[in-house]
Protein backbone atom coordinates (compact mmCIF):
# COMPACT_ATOMS: atom_id res chain seq x y z
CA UNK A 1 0.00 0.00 0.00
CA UNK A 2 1.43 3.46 -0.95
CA UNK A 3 2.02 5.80 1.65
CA UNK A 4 -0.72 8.19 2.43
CA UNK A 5 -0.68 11.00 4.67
CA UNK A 6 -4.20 11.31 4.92
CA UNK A 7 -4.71 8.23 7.42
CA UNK A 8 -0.42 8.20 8.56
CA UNK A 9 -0.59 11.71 9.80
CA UNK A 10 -3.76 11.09 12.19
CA UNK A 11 -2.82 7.46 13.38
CA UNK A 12 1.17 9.13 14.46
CA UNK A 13 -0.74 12.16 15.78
CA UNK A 14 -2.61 9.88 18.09
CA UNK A 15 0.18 8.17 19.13
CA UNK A 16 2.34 11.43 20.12
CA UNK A 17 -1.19 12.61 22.13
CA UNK A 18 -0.41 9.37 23.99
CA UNK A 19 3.07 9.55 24.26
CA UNK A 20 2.90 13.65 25.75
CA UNK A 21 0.49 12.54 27.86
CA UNK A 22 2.27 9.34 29.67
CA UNK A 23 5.57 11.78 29.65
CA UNK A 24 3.24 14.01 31.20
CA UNK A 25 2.34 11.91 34.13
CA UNK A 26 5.71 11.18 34.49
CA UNK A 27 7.22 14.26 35.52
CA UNK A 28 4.41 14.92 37.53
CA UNK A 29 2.05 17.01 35.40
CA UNK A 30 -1.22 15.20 36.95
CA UNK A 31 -3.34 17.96 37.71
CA UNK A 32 -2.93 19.49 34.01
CA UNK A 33 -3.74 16.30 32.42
CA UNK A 34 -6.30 15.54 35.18
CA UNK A 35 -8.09 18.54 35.53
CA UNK A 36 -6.96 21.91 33.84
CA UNK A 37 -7.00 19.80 30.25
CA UNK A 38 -10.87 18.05 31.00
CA UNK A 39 -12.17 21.67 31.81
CA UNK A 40 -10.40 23.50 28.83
CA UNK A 41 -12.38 20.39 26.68
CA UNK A 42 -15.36 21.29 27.82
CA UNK A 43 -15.57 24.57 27.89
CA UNK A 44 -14.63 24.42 24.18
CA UNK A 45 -16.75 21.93 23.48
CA UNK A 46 -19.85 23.77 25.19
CA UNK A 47 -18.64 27.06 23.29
CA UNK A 48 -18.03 25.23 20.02
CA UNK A 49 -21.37 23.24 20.15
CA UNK A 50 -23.65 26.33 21.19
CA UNK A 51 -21.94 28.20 18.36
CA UNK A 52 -22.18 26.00 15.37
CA UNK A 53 -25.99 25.68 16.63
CA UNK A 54 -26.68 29.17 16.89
CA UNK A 55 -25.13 29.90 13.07
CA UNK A 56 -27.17 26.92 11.98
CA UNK A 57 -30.32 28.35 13.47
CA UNK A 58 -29.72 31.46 12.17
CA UNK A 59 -29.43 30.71 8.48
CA UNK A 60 -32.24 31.97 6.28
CA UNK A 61 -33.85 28.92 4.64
CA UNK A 62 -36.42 31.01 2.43
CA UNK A 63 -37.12 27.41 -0.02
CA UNK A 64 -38.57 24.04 0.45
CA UNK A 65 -35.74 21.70 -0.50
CA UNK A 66 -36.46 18.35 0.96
CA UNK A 67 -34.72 15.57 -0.58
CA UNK A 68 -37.59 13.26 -1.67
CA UNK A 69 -38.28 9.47 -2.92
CA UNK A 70 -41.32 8.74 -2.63
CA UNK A 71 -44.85 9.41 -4.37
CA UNK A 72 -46.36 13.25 -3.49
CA UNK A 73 -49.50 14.10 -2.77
CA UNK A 74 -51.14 15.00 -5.61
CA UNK A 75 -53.83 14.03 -7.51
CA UNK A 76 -57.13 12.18 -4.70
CA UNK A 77 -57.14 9.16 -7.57
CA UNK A 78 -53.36 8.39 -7.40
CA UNK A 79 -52.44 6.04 -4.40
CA UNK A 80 -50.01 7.06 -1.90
CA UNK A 81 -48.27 4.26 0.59
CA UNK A 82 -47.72 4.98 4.37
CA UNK A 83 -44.05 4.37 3.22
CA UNK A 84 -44.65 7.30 0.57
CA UNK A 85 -45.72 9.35 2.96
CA UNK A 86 -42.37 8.95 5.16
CA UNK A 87 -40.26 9.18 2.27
CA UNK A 88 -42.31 12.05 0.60
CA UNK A 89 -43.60 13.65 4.11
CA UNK A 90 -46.70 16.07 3.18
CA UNK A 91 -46.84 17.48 7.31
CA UNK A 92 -44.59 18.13 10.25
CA UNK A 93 -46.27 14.39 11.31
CA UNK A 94 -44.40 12.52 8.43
CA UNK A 95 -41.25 14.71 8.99
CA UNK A 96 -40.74 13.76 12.75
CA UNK A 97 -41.22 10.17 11.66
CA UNK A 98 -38.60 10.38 8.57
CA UNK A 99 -36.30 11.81 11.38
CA UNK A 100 -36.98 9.55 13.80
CA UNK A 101 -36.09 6.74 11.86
CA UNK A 102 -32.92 8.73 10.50
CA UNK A 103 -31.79 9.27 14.13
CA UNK A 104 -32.48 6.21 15.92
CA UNK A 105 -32.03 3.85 12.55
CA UNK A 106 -29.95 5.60 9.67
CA UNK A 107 -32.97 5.21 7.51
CA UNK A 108 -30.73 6.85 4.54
CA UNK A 109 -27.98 4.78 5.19
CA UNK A 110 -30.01 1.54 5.25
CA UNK A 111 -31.01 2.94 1.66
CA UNK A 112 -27.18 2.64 0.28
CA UNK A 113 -26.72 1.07 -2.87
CA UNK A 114 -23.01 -0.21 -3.77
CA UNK A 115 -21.93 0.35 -7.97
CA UNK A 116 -19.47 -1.51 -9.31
CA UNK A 117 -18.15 -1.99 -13.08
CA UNK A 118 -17.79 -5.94 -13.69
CA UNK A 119 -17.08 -8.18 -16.39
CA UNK A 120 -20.34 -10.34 -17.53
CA UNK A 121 -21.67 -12.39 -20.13
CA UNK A 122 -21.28 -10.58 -23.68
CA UNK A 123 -19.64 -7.74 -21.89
CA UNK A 124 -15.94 -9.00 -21.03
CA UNK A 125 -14.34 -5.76 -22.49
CA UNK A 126 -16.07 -3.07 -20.70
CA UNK A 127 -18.20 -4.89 -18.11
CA UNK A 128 -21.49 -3.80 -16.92
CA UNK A 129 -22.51 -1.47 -14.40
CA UNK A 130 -24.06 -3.68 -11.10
CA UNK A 131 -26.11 -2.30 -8.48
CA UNK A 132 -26.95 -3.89 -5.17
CA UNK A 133 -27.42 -3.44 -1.22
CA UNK A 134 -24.85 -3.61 0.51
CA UNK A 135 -25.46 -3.38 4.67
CA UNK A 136 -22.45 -4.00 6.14
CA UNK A 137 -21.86 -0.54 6.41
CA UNK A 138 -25.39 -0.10 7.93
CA UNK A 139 -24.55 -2.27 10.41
CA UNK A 140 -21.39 -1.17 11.17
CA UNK A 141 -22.26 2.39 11.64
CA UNK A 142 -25.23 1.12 13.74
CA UNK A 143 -23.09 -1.24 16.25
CA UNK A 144 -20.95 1.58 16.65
CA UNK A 145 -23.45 4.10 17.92
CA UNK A 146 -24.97 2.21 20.09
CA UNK A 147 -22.24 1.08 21.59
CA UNK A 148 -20.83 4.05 22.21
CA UNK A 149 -24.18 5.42 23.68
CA UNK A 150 -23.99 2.45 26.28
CA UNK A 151 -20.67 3.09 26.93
CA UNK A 152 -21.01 6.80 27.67
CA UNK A 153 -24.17 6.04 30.08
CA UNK A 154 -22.31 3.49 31.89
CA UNK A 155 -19.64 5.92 32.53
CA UNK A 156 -22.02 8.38 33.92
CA UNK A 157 -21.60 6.29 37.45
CA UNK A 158 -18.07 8.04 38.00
CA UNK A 159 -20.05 11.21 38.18
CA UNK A 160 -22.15 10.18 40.51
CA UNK A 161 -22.37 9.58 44.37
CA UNK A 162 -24.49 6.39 43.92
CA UNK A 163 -25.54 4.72 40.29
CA UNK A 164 -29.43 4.95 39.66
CA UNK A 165 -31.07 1.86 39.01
CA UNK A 166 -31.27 2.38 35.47
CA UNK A 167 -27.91 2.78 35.20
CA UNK A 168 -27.30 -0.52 37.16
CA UNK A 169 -29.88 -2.27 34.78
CA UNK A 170 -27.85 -1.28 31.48
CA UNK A 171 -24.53 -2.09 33.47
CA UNK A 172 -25.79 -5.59 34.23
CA UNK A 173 -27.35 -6.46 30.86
CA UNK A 174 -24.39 -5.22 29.29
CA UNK A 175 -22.41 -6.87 31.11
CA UNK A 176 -24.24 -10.64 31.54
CA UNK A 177 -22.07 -13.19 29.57
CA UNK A 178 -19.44 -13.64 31.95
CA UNK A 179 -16.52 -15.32 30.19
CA UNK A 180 -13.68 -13.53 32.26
CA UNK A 181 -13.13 -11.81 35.67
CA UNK A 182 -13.09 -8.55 35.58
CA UNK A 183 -16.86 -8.73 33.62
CA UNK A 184 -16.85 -8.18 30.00
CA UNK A 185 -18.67 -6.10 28.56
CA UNK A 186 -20.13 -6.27 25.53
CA UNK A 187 -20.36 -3.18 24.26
CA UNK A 188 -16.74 -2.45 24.38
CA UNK A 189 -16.04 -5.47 22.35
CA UNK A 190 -18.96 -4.32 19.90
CA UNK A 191 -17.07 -0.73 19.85
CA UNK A 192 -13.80 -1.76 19.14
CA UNK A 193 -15.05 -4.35 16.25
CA UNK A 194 -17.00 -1.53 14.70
CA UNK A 195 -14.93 1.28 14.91
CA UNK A 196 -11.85 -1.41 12.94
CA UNK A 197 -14.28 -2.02 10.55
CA UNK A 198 -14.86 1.38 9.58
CA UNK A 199 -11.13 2.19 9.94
CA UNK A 200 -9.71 -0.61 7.70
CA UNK A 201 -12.82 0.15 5.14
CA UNK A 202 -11.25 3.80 4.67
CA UNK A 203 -8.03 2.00 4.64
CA UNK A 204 -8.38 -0.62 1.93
CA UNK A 205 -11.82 0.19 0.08
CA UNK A 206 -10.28 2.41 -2.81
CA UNK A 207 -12.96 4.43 -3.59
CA UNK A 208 -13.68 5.26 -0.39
CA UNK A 209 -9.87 6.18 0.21
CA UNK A 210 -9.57 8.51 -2.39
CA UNK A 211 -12.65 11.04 -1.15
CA UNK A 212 -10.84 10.27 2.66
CA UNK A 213 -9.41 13.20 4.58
CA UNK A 214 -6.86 12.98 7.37
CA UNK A 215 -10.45 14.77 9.25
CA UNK A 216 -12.46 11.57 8.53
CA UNK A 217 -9.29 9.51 9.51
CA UNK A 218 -8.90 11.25 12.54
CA UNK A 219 -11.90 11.00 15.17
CA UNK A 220 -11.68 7.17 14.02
CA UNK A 221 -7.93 6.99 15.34
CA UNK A 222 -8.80 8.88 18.39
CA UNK A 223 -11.93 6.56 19.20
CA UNK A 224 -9.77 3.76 18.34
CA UNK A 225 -7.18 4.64 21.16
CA UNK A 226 -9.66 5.45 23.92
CA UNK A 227 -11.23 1.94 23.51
CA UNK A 228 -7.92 0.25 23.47
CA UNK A 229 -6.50 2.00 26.23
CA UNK A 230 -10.14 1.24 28.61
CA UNK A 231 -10.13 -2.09 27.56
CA UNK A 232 -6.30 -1.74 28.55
CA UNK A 233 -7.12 -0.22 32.11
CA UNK A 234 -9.95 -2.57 32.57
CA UNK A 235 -8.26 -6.27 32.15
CA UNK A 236 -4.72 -6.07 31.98
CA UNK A 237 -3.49 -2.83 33.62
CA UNK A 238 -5.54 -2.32 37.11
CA UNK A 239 -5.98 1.06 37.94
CA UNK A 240 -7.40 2.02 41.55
CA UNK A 241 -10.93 2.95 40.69
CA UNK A 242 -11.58 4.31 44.03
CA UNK A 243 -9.08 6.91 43.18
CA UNK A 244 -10.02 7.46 39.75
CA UNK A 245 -14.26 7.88 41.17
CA UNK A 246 -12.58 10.70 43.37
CA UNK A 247 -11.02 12.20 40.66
CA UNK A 248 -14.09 12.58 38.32
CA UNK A 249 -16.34 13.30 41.21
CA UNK A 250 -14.02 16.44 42.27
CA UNK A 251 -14.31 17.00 38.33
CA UNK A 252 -17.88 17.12 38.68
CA UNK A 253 -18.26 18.69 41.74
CA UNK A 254 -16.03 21.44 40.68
CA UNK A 255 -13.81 20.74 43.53
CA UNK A 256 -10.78 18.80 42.28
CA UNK A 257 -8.33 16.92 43.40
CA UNK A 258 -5.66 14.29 42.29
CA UNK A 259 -5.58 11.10 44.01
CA UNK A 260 -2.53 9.07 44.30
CA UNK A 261 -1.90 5.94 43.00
CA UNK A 262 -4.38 6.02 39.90
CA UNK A 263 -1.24 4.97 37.08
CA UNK A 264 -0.87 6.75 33.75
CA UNK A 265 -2.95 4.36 31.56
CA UNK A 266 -5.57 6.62 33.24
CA UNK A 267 -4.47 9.92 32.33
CA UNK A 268 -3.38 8.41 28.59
CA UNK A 269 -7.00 7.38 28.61
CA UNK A 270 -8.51 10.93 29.63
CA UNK A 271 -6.09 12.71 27.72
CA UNK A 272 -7.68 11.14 24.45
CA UNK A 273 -11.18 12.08 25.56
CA UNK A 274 -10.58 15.66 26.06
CA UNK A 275 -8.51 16.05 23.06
CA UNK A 276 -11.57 14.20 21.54
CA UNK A 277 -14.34 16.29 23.18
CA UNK A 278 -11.98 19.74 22.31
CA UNK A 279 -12.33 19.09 18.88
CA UNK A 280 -15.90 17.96 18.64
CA UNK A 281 -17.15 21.48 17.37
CA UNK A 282 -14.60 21.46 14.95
CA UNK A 283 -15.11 18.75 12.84
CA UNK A 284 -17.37 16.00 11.74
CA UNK A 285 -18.63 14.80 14.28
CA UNK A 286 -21.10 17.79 14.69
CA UNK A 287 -23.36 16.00 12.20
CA UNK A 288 -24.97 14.41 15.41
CA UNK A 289 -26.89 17.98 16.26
CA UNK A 290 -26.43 18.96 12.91
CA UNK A 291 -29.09 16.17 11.20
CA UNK A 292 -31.88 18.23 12.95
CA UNK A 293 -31.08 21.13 11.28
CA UNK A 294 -30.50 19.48 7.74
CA UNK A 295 -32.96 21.42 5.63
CA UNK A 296 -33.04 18.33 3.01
CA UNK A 297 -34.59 16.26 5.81
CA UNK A 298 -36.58 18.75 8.40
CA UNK A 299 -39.31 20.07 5.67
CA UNK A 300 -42.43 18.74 4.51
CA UNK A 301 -42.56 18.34 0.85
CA UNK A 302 -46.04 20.78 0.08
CA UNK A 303 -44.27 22.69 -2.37
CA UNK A 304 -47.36 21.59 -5.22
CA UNK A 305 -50.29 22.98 -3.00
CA UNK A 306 -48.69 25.71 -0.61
CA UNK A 307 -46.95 28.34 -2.35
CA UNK A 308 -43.92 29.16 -0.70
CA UNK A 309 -42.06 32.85 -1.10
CA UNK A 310 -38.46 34.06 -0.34
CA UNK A 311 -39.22 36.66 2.85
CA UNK A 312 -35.81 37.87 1.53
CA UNK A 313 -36.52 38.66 -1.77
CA UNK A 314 -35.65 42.27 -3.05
CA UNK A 315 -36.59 43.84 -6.43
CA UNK A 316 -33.74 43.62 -8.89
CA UNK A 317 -32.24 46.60 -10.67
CA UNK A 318 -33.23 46.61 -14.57
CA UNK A 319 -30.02 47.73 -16.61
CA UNK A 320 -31.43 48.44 -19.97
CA UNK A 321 -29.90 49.04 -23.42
CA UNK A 322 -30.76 53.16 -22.83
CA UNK A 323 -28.64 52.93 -19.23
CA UNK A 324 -25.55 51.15 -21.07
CA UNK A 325 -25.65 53.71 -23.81
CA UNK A 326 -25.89 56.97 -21.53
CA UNK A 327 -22.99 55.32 -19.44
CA UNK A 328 -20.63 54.79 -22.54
CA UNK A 329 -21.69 56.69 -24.90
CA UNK A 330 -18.76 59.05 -25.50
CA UNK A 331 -16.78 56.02 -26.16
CA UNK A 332 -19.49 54.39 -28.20
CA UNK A 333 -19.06 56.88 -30.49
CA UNK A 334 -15.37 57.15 -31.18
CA UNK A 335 -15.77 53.34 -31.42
CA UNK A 336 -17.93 53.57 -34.43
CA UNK A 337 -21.13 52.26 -32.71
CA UNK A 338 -24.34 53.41 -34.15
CA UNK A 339 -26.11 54.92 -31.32
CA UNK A 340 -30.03 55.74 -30.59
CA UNK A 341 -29.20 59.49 -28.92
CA UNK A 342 -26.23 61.19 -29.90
CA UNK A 343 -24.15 63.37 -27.60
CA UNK A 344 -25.55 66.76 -27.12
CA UNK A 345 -23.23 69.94 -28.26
């Protein structure tokens, strides 16, 4: 494989995050990589977040552009299918259910179609064009966000004094084929399958290499090193979680203090999150608020019975022939050009 900055540059930039921060630890920088770096993240992120929302909010929409495949309503003879009316959505109704199922079950991306140019039957030369469905990105994309939603609610207990009993529900279901001691849990496993997947599909999938950034390769890097690193803490290198519950409590408390004896895996570990969580606003990964505010998918499609008009729209300046003609009419004429006034003495 040729060498290609766009996923080299992220994956060493990961490492030297990880290597800065165990250096860190070691000369005794704890409290900046336990608590001045996690508050500088989230202030940023907080900032960053509020900011992209409010210039998204604020953009001037003046046209129905909803991104449509489905039958509209039209005509009281022509039949319409409930699916029609989710993929052509004719009210606000249809809308929040097309974005329901975008949000909770990546309606669009269940939709993907993979092309490919192969050689068949009478066709050897050239080949013909072959569509078909391809979910294995579905489902990878699927396993991953999940996963990482039960991981982030299970983590909530380090920010709290005692775990609800929801959270000890999710922790216990996640958690309920025991195969090893400390409990595995599933949805770490799940994680770290999905986000390889999608990794080694930017990787080696050609096509999808060559419209790959170092910013898509990037947040998949980072992700990749927090879950190695907690699966790291969690069943080979022990860290005192006593300690490390006192840290984030004091985090979230906003009275904090460094523990001894918590190890640097820890800090490697939290390092990677805020660096993760810093640059949030900044990239990609904003297209989790950002889908509600995707005009293609938040409109009803009633352009064909509600007439819809610019509140923007301004009455243009008419620049006739007669305008051109007073403007350049002294050179106009000692051009040669036959004009409709002359030049007054």
């Amino acid at each position: 494989m040729s060498f290609n900055l766009a996923y080299y540059f992220p994956l060493f930039s990961v490492i030297a995050l990880l290597f800065i921060s165990y250096l860190g630890v070691r000369v005794g920088l704890e409290m900046f990589f336990g608590v001045i770096m996690p508050y500088l993240a989230f202030i940023v992120f907080f900032v960053g977040v509020i900011d992209r929302i409010v210039k998204w909010a604020r953009t001037p929409v003046p046209y129905r552009i909803p991104t449509t495949c489905g039958q509209n309503k039209t005509l009281p003879w022509i039949k319409r299918t409930i699916r029609d009316k989710f993929e052509n959505p004719e009210s606000m109704f249809y809308v929040m259910g097309r974005m329901f199922m975008e949000v909770f079950f990546f309606r669009s991306l269940f939709r993907n179609m993979r092309t490919e140019l192969r050689p068949w039957g009478k066709y050897p030369e050239g080949g013909k064009l072959i569509y078909w469905s391809s979910k294995w990105l579905w489902i990878g994309a699927l396993a991953f966000h999940y996963s990482l939603i039960v991981i982030l609610l299970r983590h909530l207990r380090f920010f709290m004094e005692t775990s609800p009993s929801c959270l000890n529900l999710l922790e216990s279901l996640d958690g309920f084929f025991i195969i090893y001691a400390p409990t595995v849990y599933l949805s770490g496993l799940v994680l770290l399958a999905a986000i390889i997947y999608l990794l080694l599909r930017r990787i080696f999938d050609m096509k999808v290499r060559y419209i790959s950034l170092a910013a898509d390769f990037f947040p998949l890097f980072m992700i990749l090193g927090i879950g190695i690193t907690g699966l790291f803490m969690r069943y080979f290198y022990r860290v005192d979680m006593v300690a490390v519950k006192e840290l984030t409590l004091g985090l979230a408390t906003f009275h904090p203090t460094i523990p001894e004896g918590i190890g640097a895996i820890f800090y490697m570990h939290l390092f990677l999150v805020a660096v993760l969580f810093a640059y949030f606003p900044f990239s990609k990964l904003m297209h989790l608020p950002g889908v509600f505010f995707s005009v293609t998918r938040n409109m009803a499609g009633n352009n064909r019975w509600k007439r819809h008009e610019n509140p923007w729209e301004y009455e243009p300046r008419h620049f006739t022939y007669m305008d051109q003609e007073d403007m350049y009419r002294k050179q106009m004429k000692k051009a040669g050009i036959p004009l409709e006034k002359d030049i007054e003495e």
